[in-house]
C-alpha atoms as a PDB file:
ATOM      1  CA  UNK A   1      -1.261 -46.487  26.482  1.00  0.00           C
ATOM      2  CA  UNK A   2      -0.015 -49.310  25.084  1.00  0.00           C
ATOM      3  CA  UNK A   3       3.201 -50.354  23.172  1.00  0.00           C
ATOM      4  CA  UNK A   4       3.956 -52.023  20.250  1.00  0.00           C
ATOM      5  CA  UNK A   5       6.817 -54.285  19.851  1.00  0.00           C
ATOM      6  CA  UNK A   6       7.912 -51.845  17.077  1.00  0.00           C
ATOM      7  CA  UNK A   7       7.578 -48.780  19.431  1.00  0.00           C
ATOM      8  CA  UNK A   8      10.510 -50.222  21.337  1.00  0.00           C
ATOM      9  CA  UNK A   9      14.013 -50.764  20.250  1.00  0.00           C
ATOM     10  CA  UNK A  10      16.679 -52.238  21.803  1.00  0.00           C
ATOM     11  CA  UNK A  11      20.354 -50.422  21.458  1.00  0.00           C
ATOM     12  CA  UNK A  12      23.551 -50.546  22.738  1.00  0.00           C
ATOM     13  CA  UNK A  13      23.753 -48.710  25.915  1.00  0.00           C
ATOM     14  CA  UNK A  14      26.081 -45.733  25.352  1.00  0.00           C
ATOM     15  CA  UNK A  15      27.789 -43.734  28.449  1.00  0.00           C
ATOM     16  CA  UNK A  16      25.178 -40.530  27.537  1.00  0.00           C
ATOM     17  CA  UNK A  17      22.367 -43.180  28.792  1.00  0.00           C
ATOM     18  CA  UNK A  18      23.751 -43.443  32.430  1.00  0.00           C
ATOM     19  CA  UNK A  19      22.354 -40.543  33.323  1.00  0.00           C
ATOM     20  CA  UNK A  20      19.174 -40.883  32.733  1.00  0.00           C
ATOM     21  CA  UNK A  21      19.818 -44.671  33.657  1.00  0.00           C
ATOM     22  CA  UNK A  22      21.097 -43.784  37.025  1.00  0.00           C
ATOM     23  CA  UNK A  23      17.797 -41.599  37.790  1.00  0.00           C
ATOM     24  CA  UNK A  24      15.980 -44.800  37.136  1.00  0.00           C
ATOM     25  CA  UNK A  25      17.872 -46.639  39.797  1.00  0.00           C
ATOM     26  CA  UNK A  26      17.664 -44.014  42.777  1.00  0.00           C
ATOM     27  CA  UNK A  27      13.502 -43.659  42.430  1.00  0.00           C
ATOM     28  CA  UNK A  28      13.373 -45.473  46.504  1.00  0.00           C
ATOM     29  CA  UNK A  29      10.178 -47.495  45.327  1.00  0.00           C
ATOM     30  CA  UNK A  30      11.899 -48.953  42.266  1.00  0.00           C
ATOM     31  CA  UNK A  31      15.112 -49.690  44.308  1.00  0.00           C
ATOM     32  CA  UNK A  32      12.734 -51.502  47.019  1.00  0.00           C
ATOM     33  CA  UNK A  33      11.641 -54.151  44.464  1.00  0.00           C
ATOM     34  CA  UNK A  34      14.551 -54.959  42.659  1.00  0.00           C
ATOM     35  CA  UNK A  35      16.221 -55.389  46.297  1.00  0.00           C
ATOM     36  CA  UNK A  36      19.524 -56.676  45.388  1.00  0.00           C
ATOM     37  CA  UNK A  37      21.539 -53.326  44.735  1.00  0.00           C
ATOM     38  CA  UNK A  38      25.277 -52.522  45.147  1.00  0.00           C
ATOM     39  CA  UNK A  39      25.487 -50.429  48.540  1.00  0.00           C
ATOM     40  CA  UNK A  40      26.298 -47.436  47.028  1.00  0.00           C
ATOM     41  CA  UNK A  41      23.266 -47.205  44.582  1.00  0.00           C
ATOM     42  CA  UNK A  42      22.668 -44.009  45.242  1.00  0.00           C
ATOM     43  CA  UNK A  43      26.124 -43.043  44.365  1.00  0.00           C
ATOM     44  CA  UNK A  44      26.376 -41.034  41.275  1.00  0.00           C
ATOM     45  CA  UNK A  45      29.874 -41.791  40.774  1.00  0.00           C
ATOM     46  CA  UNK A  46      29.940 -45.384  41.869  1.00  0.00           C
ATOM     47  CA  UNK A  47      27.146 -45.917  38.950  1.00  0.00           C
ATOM     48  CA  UNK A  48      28.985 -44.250  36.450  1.00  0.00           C
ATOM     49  CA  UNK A  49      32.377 -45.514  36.929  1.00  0.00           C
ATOM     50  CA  UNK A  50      30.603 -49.267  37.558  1.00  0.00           C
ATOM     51  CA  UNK A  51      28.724 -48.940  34.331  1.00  0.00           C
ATOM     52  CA  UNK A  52      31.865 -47.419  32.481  1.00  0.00           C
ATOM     53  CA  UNK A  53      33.817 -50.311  33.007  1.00  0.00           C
ATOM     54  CA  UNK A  54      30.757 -53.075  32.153  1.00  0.00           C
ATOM     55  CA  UNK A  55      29.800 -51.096  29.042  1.00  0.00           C
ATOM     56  CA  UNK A  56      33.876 -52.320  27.946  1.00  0.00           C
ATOM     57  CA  UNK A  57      33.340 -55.792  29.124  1.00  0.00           C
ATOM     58  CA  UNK A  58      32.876 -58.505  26.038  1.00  0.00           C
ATOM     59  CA  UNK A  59      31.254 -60.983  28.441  1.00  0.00           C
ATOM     60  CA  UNK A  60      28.141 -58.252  29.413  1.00  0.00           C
ATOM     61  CA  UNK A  61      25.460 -57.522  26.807  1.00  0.00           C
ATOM     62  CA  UNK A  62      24.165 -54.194  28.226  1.00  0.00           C
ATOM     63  CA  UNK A  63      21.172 -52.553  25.977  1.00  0.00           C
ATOM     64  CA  UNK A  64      19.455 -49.154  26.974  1.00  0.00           C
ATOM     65  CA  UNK A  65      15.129 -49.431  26.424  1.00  0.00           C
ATOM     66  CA  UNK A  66      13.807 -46.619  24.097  1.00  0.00           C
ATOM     67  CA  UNK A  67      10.076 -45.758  22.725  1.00  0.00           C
ATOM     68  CA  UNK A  68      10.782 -43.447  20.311  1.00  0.00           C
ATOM     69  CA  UNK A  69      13.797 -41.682  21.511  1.00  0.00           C
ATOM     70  CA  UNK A  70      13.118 -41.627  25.227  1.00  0.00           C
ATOM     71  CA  UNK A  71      14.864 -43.991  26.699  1.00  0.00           C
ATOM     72  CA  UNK A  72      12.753 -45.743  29.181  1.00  0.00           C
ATOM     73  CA  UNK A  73      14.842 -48.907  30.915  1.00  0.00           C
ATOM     74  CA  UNK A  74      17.983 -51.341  30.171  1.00  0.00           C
ATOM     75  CA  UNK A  75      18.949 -54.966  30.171  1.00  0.00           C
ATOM     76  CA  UNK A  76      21.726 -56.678  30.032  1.00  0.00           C
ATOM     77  CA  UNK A  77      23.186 -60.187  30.297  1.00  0.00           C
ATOM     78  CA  UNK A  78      26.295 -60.544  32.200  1.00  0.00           C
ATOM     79  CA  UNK A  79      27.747 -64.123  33.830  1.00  0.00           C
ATOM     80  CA  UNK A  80      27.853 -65.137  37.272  1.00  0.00           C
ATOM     81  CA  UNK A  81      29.508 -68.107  38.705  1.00  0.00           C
ATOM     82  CA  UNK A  82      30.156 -68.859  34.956  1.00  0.00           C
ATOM     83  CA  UNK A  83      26.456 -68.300  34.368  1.00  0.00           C
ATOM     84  CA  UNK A  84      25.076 -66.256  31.832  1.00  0.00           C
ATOM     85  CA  UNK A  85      22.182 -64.016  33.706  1.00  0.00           C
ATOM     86  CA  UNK A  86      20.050 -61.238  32.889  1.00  0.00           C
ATOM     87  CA  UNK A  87      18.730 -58.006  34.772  1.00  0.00           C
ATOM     88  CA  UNK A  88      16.394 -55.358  33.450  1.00  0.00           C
ATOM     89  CA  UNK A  89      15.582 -52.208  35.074  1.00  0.00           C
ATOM     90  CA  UNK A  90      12.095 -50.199  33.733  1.00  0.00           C
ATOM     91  CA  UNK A  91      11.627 -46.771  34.447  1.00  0.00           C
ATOM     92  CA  UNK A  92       8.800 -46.682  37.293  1.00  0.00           C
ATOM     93  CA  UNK A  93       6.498 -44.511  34.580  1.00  0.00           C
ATOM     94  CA  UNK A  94       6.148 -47.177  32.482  1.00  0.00           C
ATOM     95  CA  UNK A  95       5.671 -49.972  34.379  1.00  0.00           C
ATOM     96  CA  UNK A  96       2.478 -52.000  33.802  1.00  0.00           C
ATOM     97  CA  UNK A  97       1.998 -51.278  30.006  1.00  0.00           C
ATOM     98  CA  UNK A  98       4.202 -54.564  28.950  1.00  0.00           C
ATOM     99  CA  UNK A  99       7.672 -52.899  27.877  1.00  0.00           C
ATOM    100  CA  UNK A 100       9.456 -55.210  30.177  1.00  0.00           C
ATOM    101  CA  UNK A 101       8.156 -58.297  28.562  1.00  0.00           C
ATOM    102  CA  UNK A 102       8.343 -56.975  25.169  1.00  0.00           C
ATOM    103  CA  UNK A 103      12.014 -55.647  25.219  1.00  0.00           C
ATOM    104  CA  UNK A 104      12.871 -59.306  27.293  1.00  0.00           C
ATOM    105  CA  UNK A 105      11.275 -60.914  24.284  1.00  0.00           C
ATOM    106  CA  UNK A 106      13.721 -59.070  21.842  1.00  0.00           C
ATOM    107  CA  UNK A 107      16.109 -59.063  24.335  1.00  0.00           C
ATOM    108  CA  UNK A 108      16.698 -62.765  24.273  1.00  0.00           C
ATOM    109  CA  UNK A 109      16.864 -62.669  20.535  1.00  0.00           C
ATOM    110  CA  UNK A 110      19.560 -60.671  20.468  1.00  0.00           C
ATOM    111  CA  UNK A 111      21.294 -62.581  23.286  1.00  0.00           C
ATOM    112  CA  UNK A 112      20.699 -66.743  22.075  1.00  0.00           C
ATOM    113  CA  UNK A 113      23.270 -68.109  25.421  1.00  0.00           C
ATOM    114  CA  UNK A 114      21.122 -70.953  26.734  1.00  0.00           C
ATOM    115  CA  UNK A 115      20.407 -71.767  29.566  1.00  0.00           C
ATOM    116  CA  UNK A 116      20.098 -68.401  31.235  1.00  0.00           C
ATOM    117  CA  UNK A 117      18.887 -67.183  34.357  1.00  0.00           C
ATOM    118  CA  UNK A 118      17.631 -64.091  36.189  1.00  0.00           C
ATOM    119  CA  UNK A 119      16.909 -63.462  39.667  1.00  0.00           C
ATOM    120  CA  UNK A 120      14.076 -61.706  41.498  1.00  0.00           C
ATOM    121  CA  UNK A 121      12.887 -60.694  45.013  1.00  0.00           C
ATOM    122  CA  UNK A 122      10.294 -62.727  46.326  1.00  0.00           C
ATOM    123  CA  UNK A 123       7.860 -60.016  46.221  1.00  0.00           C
ATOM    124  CA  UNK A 124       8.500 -58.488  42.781  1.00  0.00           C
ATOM    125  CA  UNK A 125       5.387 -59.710  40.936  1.00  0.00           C
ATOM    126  CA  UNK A 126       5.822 -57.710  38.301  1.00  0.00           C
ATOM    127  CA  UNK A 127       9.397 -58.814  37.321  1.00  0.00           C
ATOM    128  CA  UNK A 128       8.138 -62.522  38.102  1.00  0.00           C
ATOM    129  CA  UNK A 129       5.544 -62.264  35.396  1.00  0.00           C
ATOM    130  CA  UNK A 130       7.347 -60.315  33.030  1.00  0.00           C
ATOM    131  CA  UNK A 131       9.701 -63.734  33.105  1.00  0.00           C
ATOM    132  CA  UNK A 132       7.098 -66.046  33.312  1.00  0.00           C
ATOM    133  CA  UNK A 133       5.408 -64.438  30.233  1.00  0.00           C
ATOM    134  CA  UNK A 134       9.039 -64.728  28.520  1.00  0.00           C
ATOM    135  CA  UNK A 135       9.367 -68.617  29.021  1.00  0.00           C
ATOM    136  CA  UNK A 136      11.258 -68.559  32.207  1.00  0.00           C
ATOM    137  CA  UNK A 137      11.093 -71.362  34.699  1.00  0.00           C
ATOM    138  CA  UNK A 138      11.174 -70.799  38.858  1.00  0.00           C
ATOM    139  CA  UNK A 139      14.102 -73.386  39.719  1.00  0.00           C
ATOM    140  CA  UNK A 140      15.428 -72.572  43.173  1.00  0.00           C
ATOM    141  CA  UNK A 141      14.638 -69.778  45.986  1.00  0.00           C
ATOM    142  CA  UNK A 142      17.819 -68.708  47.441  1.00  0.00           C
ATOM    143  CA  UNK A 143      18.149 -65.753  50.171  1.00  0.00           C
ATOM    144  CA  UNK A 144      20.923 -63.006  50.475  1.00  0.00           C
ATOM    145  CA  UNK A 145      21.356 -59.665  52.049  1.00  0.00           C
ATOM    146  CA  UNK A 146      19.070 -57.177  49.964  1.00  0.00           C
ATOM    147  CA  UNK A 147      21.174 -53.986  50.581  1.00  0.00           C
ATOM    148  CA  UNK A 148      17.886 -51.580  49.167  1.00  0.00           C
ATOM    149  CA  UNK A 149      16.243 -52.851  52.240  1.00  0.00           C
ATOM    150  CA  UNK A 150      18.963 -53.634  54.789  1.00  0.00           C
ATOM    151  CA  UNK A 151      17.807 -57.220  55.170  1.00  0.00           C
ATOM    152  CA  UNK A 152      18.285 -60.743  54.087  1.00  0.00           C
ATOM    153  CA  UNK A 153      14.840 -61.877  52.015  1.00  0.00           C
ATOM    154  CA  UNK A 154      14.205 -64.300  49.757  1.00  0.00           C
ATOM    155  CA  UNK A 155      14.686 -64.545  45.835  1.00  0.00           C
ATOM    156  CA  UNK A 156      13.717 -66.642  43.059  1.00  0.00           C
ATOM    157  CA  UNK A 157      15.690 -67.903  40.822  1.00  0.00           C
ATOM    158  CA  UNK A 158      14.609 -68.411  36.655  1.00  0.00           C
ATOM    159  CA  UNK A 159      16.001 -70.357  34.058  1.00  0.00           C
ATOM    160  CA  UNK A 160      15.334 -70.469  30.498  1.00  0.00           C
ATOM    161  CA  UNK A 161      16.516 -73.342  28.609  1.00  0.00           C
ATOM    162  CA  UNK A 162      15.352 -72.754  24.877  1.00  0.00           C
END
């Protein structure tokens, strides 16, 4: 099946959401390719009282990913380094059928900072193209410790400037 950009609205994520947000983040396969996860990811209370405290932050943008009313991912924009930077997370079900790149897409009209960047493990294809579709340029690779896989690995890093 495949989604229209009106099937999927964007809204601000709400503490009800971290449930099912958090369910997203512990799926192991899911957790592999986004790599660069807090230790504790699979902590139930770490996520909640992490996400409590950014959902009160003005400096992060955190929206929740719905088709229909099922919420199916979230992305936010938060600063690092005094960068603005974006992460996304798509529930596993849906991947493949272009709701990352569409709710990107609305994403970054919602959020105009420019430049912005986003990071993404060498090996995550599908987050690379969801960026590439979305106007993003590879600048840099960079490595760090990717704690989802108890190594260091590469990442790329993407910029958008307009």
């Amino acid at each position: 099946m495949t989604y229209t950009k009106k099937s999927i609205t964007l809204k601000p994520t709400e503490i009800g959401d971290l449930e099912t947000l958090f369910r997203f983040q512990i799926d192991k396969e899911s957790a592999y390719l986004a790599a660069f996860m807090p230790k504790d990811y699979d902590s139930k209370i770490a996520y909640v009282a992490k996400y409590t405290k950014l959902l009160k932050n003005p400096n992060v943008n955190n929206q929740t990913i719905f088709i229909h009313n099922t919420i199916v991912g979230s992305i936010a924009k938060f600063m690092i380094q005094d960068n603005p930077e974006i992460t996304y997370w798509i529930d596993k079900k849906f991947w493949g059928k272009g709701i990352g790149t569409k709710a990107l897409k609305e994403f970054l009209r919602i959020e105009t900072i420019r430049p912005i960047f986003a990071r993404v493990a060498f090996d995550n294809f599908g987050s690379q193209k969801i960026l590439e579709k979305c106007g993003f340029i590879k600048i840099d690779i960079d490595s760090g410790f990717a704690s989802a896989r108890q190594k260091v690995i590469e990442e790329f890093v993407y910029k958008l400037e307009k």
